[in-house]
C-alpha atoms as a PDB file:
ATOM      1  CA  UNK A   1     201.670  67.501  60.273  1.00  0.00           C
ATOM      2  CA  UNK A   2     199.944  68.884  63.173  1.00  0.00           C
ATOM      3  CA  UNK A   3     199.597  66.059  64.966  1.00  0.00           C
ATOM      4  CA  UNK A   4     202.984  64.929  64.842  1.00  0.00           C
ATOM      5  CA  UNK A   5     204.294  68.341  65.891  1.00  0.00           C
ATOM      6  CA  UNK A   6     201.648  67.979  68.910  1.00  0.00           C
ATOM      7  CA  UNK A   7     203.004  64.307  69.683  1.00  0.00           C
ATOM      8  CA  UNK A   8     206.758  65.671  69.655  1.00  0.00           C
ATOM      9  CA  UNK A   9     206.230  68.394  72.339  1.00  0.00           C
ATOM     10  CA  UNK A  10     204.102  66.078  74.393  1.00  0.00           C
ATOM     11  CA  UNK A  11     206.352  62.887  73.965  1.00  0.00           C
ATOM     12  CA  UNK A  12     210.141  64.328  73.329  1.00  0.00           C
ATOM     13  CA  UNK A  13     209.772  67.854  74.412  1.00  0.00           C
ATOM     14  CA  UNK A  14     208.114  66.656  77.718  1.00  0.00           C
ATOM     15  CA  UNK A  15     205.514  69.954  77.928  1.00  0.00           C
ATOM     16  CA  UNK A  16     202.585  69.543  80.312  1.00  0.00           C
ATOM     17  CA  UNK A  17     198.944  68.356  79.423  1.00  0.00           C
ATOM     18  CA  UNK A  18     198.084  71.844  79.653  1.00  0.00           C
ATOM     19  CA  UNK A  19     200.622  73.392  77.434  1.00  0.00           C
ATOM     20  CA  UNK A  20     199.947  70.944  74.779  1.00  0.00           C
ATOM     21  CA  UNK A  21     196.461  71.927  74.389  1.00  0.00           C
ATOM     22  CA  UNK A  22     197.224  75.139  74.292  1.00  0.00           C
ATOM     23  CA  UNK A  23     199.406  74.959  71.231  1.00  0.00           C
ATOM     24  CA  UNK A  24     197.346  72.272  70.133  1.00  0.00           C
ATOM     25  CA  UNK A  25     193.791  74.879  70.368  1.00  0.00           C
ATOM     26  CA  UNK A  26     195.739  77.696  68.744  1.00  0.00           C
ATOM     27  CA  UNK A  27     197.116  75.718  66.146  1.00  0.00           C
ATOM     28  CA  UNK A  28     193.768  74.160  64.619  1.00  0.00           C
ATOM     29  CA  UNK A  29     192.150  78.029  65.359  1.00  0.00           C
ATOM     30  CA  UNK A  30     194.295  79.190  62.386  1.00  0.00           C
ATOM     31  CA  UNK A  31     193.540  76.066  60.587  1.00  0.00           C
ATOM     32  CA  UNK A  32     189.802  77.018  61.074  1.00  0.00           C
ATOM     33  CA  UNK A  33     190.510  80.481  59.940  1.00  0.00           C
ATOM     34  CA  UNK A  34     191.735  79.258  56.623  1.00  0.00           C
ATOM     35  CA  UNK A  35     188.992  76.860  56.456  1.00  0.00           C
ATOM     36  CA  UNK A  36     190.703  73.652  57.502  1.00  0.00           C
ATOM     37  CA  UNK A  37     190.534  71.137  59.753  1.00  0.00           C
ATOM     38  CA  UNK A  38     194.548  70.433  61.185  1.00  0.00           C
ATOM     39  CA  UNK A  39     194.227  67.351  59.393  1.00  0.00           C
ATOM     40  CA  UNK A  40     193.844  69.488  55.939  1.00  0.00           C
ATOM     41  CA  UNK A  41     196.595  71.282  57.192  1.00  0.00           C
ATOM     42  CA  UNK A  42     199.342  72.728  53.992  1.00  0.00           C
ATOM     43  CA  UNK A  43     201.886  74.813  54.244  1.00  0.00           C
ATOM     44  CA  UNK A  44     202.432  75.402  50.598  1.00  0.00           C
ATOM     45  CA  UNK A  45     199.012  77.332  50.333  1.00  0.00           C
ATOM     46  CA  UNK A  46     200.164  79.851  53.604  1.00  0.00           C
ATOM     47  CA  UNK A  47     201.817  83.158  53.158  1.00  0.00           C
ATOM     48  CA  UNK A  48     202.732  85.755  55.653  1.00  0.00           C
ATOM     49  CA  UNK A  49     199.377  87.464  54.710  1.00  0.00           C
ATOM     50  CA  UNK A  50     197.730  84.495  56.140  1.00  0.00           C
ATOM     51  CA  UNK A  51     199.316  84.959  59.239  1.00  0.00           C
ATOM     52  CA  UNK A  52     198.894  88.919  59.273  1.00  0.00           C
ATOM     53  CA  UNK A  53     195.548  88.719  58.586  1.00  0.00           C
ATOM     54  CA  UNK A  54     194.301  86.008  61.481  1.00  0.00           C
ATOM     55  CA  UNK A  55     196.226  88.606  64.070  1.00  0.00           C
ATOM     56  CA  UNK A  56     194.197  91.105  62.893  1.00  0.00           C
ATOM     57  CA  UNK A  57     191.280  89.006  62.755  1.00  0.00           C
ATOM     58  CA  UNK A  58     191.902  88.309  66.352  1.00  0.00           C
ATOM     59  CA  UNK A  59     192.844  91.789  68.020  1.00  0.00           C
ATOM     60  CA  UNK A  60     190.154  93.623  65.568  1.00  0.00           C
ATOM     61  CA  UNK A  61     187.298  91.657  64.915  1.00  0.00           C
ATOM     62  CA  UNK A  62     187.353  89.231  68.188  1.00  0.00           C
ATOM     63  CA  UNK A  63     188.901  91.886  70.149  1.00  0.00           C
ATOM     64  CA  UNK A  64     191.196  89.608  71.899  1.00  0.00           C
ATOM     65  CA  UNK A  65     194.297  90.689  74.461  1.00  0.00           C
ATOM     66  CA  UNK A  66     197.173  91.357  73.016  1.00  0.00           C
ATOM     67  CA  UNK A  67     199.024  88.857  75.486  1.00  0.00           C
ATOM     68  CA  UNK A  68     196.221  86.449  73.874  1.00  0.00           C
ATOM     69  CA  UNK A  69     197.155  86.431  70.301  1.00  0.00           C
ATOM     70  CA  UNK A  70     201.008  86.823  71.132  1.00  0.00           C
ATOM     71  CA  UNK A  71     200.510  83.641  72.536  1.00  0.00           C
ATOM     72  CA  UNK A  72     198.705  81.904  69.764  1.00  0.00           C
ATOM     73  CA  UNK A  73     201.675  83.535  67.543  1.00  0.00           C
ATOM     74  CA  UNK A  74     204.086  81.894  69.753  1.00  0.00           C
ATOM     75  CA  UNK A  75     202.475  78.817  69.202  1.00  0.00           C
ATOM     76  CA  UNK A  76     202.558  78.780  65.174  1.00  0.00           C
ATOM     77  CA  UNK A  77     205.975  79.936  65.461  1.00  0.00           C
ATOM     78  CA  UNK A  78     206.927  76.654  67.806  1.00  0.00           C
ATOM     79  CA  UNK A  79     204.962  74.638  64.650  1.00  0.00           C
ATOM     80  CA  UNK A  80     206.862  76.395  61.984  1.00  0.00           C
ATOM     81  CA  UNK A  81     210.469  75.685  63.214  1.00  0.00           C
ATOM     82  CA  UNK A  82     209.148  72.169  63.848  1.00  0.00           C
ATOM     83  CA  UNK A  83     208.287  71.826  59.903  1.00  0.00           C
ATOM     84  CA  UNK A  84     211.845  73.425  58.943  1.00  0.00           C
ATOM     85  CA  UNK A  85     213.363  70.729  61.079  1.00  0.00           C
ATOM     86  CA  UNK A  86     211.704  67.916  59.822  1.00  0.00           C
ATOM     87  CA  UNK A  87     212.456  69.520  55.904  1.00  0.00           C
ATOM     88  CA  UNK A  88     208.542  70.010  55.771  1.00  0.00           C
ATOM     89  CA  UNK A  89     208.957  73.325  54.565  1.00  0.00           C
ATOM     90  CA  UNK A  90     212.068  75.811  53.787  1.00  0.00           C
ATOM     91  CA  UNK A  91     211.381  78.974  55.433  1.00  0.00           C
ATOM     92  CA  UNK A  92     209.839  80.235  58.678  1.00  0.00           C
ATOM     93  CA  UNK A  93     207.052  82.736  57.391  1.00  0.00           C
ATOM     94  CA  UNK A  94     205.991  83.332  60.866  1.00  0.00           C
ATOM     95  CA  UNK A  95     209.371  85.172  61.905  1.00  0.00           C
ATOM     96  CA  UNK A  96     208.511  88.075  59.287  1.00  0.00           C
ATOM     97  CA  UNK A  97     205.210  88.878  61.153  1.00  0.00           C
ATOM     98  CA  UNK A  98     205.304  90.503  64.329  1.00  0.00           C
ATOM     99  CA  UNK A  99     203.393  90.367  67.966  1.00  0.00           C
ATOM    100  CA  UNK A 100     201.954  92.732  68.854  1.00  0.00           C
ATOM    101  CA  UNK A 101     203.542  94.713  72.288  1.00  0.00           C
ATOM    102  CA  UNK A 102     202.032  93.772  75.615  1.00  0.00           C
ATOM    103  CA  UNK A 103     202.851  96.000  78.706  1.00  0.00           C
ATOM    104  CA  UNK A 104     203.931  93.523  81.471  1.00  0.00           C
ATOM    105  CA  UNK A 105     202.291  94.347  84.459  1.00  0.00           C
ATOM    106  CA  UNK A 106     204.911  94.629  87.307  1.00  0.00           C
ATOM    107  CA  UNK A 107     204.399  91.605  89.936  1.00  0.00           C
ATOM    108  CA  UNK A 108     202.374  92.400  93.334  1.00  0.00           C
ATOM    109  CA  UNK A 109     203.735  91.336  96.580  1.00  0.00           C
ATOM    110  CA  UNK A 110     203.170  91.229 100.049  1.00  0.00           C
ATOM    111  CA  UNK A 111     205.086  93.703 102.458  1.00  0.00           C
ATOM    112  CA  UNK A 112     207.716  92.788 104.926  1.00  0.00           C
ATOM    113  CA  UNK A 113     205.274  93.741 107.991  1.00  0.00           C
ATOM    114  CA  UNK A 114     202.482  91.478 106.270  1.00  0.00           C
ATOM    115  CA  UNK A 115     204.703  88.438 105.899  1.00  0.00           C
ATOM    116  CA  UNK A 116     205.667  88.757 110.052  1.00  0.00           C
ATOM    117  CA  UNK A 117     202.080  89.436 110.041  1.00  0.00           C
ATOM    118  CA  UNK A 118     201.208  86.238 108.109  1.00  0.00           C
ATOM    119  CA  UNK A 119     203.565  83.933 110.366  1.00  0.00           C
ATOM    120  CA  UNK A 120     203.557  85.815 113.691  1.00  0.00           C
ATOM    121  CA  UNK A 121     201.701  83.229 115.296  1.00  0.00           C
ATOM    122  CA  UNK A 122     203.670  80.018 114.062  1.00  0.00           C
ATOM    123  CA  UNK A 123     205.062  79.090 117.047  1.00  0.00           C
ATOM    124  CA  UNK A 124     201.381  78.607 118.583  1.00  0.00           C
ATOM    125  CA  UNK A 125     200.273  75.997 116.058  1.00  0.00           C
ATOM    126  CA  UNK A 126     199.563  73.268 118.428  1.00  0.00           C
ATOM    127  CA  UNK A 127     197.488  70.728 115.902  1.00  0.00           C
ATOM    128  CA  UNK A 128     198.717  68.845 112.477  1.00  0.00           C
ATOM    129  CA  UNK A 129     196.623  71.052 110.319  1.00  0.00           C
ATOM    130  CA  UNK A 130     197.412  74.382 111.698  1.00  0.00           C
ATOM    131  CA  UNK A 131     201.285  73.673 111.945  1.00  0.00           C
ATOM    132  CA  UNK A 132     200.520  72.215 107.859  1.00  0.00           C
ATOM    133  CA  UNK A 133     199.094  75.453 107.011  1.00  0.00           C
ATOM    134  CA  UNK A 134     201.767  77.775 108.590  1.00  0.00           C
ATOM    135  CA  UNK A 135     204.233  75.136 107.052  1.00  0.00           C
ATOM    136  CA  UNK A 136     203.009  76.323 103.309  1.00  0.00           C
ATOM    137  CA  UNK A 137     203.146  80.085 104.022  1.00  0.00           C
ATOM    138  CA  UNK A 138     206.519  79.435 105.174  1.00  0.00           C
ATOM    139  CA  UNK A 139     207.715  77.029 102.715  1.00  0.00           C
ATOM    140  CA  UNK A 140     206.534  79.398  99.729  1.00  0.00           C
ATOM    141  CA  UNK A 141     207.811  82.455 101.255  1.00  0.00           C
ATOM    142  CA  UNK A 142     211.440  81.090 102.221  1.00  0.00           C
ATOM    143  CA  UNK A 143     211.844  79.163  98.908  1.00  0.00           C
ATOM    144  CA  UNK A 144     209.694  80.941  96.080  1.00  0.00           C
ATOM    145  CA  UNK A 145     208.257  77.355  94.963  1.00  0.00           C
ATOM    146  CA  UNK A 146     205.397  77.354  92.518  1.00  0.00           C
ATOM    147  CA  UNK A 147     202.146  75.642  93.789  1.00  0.00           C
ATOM    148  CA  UNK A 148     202.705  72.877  91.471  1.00  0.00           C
ATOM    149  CA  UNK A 149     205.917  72.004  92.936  1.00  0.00           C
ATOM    150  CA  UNK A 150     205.176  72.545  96.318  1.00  0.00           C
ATOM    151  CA  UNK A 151     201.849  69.871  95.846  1.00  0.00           C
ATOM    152  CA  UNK A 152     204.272  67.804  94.222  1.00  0.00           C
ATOM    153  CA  UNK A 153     207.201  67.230  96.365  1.00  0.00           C
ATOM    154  CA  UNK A 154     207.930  64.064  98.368  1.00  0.00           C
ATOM    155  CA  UNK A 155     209.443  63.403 101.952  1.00  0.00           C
ATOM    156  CA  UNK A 156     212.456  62.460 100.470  1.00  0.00           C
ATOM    157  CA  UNK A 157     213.002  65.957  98.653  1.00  0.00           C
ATOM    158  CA  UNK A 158     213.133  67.473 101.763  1.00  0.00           C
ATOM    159  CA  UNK A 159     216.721  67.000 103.482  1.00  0.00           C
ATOM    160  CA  UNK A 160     216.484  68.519 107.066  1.00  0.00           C
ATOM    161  CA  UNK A 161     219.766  67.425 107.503  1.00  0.00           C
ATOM    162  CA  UNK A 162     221.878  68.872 104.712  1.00  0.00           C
ATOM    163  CA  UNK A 163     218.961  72.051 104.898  1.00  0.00           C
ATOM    164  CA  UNK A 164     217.363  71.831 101.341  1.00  0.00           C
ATOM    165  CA  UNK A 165     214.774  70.911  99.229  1.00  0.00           C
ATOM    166  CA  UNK A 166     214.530  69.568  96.316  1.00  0.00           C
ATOM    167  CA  UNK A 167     212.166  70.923  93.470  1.00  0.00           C
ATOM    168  CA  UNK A 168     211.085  69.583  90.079  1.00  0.00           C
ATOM    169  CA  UNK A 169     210.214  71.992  88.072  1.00  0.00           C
ATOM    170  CA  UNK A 170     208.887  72.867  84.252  1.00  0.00           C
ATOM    171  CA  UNK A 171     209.433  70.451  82.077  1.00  0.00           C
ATOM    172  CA  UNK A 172     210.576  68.089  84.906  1.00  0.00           C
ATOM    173  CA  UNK A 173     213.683  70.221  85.560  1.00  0.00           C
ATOM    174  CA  UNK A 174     215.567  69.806  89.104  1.00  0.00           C
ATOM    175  CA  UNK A 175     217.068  72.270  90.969  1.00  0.00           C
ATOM    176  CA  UNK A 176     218.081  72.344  94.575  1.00  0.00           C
ATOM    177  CA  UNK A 177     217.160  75.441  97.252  1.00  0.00           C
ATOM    178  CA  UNK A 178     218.455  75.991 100.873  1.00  0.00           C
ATOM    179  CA  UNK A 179     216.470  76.555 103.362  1.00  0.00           C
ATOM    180  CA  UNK A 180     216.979  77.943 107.097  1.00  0.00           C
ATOM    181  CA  UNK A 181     217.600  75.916 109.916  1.00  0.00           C
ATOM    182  CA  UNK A 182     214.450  77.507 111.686  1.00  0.00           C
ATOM    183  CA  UNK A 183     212.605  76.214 108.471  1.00  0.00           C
ATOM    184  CA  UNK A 184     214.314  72.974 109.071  1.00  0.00           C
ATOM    185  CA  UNK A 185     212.919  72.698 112.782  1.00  0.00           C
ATOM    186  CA  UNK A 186     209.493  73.607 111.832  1.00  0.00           C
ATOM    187  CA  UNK A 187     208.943  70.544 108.957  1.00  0.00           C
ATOM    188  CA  UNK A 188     210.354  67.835 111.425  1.00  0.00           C
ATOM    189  CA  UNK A 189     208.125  69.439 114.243  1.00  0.00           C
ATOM    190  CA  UNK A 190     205.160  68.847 111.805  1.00  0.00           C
ATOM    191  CA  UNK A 191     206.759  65.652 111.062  1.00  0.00           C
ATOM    192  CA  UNK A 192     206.387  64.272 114.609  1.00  0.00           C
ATOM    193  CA  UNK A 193     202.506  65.683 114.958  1.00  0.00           C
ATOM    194  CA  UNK A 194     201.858  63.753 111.607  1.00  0.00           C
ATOM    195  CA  UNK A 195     203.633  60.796 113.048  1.00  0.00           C
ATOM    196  CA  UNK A 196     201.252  61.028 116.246  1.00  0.00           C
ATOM    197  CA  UNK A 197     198.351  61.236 114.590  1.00  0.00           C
ATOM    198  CA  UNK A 198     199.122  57.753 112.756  1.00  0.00           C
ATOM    199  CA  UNK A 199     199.286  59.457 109.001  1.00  0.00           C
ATOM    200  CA  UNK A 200     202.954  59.096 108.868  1.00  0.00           C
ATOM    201  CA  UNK A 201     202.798  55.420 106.772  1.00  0.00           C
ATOM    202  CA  UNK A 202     200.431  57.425 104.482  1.00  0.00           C
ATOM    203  CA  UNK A 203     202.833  60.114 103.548  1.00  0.00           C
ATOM    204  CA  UNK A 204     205.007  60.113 100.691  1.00  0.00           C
ATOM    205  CA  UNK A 205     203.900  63.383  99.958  1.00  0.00           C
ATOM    206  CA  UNK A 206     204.143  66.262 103.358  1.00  0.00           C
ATOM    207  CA  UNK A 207     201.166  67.720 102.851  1.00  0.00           C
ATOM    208  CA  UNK A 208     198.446  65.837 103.181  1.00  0.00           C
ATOM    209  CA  UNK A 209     194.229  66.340 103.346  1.00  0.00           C
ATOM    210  CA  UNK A 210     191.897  65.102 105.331  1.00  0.00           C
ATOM    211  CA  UNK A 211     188.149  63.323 103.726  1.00  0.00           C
ATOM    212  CA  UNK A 212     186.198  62.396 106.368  1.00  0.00           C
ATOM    213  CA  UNK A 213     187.301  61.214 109.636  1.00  0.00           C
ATOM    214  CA  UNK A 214     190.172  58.469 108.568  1.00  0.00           C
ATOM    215  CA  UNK A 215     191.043  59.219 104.708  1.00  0.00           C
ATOM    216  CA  UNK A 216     194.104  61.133 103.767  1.00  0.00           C
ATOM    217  CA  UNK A 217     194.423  62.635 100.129  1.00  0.00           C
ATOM    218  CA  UNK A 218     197.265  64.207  98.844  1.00  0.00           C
ATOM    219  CA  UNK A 219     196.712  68.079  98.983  1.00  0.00           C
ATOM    220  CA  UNK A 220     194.652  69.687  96.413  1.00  0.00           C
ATOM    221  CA  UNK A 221     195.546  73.004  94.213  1.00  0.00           C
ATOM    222  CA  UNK A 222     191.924  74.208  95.211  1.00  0.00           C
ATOM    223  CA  UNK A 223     192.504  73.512  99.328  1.00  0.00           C
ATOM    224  CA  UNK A 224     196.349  75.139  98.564  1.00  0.00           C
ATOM    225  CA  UNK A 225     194.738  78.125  97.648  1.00  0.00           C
ATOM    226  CA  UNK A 226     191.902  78.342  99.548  1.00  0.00           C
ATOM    227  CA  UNK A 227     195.051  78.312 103.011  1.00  0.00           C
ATOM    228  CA  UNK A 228     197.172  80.705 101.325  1.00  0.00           C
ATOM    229  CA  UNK A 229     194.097  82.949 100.360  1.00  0.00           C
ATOM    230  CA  UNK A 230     192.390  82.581 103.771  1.00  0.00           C
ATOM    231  CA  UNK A 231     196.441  83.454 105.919  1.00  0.00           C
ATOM    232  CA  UNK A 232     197.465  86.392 103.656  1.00  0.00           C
ATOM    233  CA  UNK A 233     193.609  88.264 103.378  1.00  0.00           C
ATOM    234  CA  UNK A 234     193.992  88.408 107.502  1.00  0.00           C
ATOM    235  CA  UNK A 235     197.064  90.640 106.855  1.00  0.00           C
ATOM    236  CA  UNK A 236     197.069  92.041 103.497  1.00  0.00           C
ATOM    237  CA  UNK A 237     194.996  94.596 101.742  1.00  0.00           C
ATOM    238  CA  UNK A 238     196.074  92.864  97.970  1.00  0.00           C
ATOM    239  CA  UNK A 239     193.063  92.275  95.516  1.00  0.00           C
ATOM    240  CA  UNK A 240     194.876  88.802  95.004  1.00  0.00           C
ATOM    241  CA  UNK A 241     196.649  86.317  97.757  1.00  0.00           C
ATOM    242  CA  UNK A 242     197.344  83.330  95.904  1.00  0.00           C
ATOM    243  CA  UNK A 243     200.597  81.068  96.060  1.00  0.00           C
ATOM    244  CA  UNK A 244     201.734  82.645  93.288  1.00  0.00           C
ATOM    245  CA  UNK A 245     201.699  86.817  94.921  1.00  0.00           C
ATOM    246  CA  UNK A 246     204.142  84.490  97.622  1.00  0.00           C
ATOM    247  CA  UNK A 247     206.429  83.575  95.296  1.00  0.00           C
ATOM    248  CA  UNK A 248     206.773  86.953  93.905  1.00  0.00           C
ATOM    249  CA  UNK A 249     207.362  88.450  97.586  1.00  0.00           C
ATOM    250  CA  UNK A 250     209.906  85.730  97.929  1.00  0.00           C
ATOM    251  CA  UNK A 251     211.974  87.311  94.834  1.00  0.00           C
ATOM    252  CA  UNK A 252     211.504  90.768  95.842  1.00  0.00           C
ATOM    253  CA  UNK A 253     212.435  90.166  99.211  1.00  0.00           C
ATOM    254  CA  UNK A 254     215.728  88.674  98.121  1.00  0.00           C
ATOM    255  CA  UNK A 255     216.227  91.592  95.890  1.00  0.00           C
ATOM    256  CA  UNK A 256     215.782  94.144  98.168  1.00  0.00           C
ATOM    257  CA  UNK A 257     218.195  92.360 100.381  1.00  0.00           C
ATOM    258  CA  UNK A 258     221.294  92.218  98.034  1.00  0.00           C
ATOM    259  CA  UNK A 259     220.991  89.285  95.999  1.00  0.00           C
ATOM    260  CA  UNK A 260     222.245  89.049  92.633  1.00  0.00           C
ATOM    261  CA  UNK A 261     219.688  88.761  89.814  1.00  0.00           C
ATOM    262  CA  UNK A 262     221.426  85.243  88.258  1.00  0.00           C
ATOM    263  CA  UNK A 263     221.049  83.707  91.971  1.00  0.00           C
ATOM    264  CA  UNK A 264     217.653  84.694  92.235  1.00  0.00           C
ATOM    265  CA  UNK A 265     216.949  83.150  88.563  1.00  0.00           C
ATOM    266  CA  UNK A 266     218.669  80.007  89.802  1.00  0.00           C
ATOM    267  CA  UNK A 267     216.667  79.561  93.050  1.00  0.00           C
ATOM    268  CA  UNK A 268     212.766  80.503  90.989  1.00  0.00           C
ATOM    269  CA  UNK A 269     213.727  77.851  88.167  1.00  0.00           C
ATOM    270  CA  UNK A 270     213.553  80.461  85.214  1.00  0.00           C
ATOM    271  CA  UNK A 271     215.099  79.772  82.393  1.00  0.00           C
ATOM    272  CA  UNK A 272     215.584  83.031  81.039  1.00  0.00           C
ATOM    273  CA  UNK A 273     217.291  85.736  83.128  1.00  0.00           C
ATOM    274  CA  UNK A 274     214.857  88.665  81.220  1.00  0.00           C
ATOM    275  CA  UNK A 275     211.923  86.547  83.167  1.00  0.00           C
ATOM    276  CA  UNK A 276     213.471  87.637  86.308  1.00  0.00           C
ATOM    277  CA  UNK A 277     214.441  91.117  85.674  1.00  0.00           C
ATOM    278  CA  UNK A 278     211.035  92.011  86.523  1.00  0.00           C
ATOM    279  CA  UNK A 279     211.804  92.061  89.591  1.00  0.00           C
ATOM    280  CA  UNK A 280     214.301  94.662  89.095  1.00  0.00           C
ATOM    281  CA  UNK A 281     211.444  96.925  87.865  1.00  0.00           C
ATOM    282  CA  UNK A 282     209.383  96.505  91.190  1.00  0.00           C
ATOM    283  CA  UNK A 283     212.612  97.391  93.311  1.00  0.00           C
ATOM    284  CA  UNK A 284     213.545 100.480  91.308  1.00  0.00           C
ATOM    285  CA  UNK A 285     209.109 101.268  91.101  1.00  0.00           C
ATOM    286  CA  UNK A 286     209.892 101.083  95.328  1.00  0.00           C
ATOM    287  CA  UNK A 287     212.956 103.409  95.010  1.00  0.00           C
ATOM    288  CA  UNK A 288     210.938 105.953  92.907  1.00  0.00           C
ATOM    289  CA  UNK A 289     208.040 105.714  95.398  1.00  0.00           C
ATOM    290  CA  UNK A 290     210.142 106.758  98.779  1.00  0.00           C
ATOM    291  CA  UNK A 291     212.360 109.010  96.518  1.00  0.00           C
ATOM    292  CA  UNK A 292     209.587 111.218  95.864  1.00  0.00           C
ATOM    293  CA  UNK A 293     208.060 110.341  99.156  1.00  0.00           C
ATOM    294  CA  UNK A 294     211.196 111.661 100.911  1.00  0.00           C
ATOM    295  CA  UNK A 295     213.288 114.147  98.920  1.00  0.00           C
ATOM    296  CA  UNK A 296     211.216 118.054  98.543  1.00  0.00           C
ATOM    297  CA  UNK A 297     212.659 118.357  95.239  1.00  0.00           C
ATOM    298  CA  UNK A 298     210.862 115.386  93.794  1.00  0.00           C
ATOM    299  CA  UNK A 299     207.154 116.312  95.187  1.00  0.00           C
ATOM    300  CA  UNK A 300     204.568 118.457  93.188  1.00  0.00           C
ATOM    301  CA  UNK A 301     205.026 121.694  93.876  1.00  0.00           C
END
């Protein structure tokens, strides 16, 4: 049973290598609990009390995060409506046990003045890798990409013309996002220094890596981070400047600037609109800040 459930979300469902080893490690950890093997796995010898008593199991005895075993709850919930589907069992015992809360923490971005900061000196790039790097802090900043989609994109989902780009997201899902037309200028300037360089025939993918002195790799996750990390700690005083703090500052910024919340779901891929109302908390966290900052009837007395 296990297996075929992990086969479905990896074959049908589409879910990433990582994702399916995910549900695939929390599954056979509450087999393991019980004292099985997945392969033993039967759901006519499982209660709720099973269930109840691996999630406190987890949070007392392991001491594992909340968000942790919410997770692994998640997962043998996924299982469970799988097996009512297929007629494997009749009921879903894992909806009558509950996850324990988990405080999200409210997304950290970069500051207006750290993001002119950040890109102040674009127009000085006068090499392939230095335009390349400003390229990324531009690219994830203007469009809120995730990593994963920005090392993934091709030439050809970049239209300069029409001024968009076109992403692949989760689960292989497209959507489309405009960019600027001084975004546009930038990407066929690199363009041309690639093209002088002779690594233009080698490029279905924009950003490339050099190994050695003639090899060119497709960009790495490591060597993504490692540019956005090494731009943003020159102008930021963040504990963390990966991709990802960019794509939060890319939401924010459109919030603070009057965009509707469904538009802003649209253009970061989610799903579910209560992903993005996060970012409504870090405006209104902002508002309360300079509120108290600013008005003499909100300060300590």
């Amino acid at each position: 049973m296990v297996q075929h459930f992990i086969d479905y979300i990896a074959i049908e469902k589409h879910y990433s290598d990582k994702t399916v080893r995910a549900y695939h490690d929390d599954i056979r950890d509450f087999c393991r609990f019980l004292g099985w093997e997945t392969a033993d796995f039967n759901p006519k010898e499982i209660d709720e009390s099973d269930i109840k008593a691996w999630v406190i199991e987890l949070l007392d005895k392991e001491g594992q995060a909340k968000r942790s075993v919410k997770r692994k709850l998640s997962s043998l919930h996924s299982f469970y409506r799988f097996l009512l589907r297929q007629g494997l069992v009749t009921v879903d015992i894992t909806q009558k046990v509950f996850a324990p809360k988990v405080d999200k923490p409210l997304p950290v971005f970069f500051k207006e003045s750290e993001m002119q900061a950040a890109t102040a000196a674009d127009d000085q790039a006068d090499d392939w890798e230095s335009l390349r790097d400003c390229l990324i802090i531009q690219i994830l900043y203007q469009t809120g990409m995730r990593q994963a989609e920005l090392l993934g994109l091709k030439d050809g989902d970049i239209d300069v013309r029409e001024g968009q780009i076109r992403v692949f997201g989760k689960r292989k899902k497209e959507r489309v996002i405009p960019i600027g037309e001084k975004l546009c200028e930038m990407i066929k300037r690199y363009w041309s220094f690639r093209e002088e360089i002779g690594f233009g025939h080698q490029a279905d993918r924009p950003f490339l890596l050099r190994v050695g002195r003639t090899q060119i790799v497709p960009m790495t996750k490591n060597t993504l981070y490692m540019i956005v990390r090494a731009r943003m700690g020159e102008v930021s005083t963040l504990q963390k400047h990966s991709p990802h703090v960019l794509r939060h500052t890319f939401a924010t910024t459109m919030l603070n600037n009057g965009a509707d919340i469904r538009t802003i779901q649209a253009l970061l891929g989610h799903a579910s609109l209560s992903t993005t109302q996060i970012y409504t908390h870090t405006s209104f966290e902002q508002i309360k800040k300079v509120y108290k900052e600013a008005h003499p009837r909100a300060k300590k007395g």
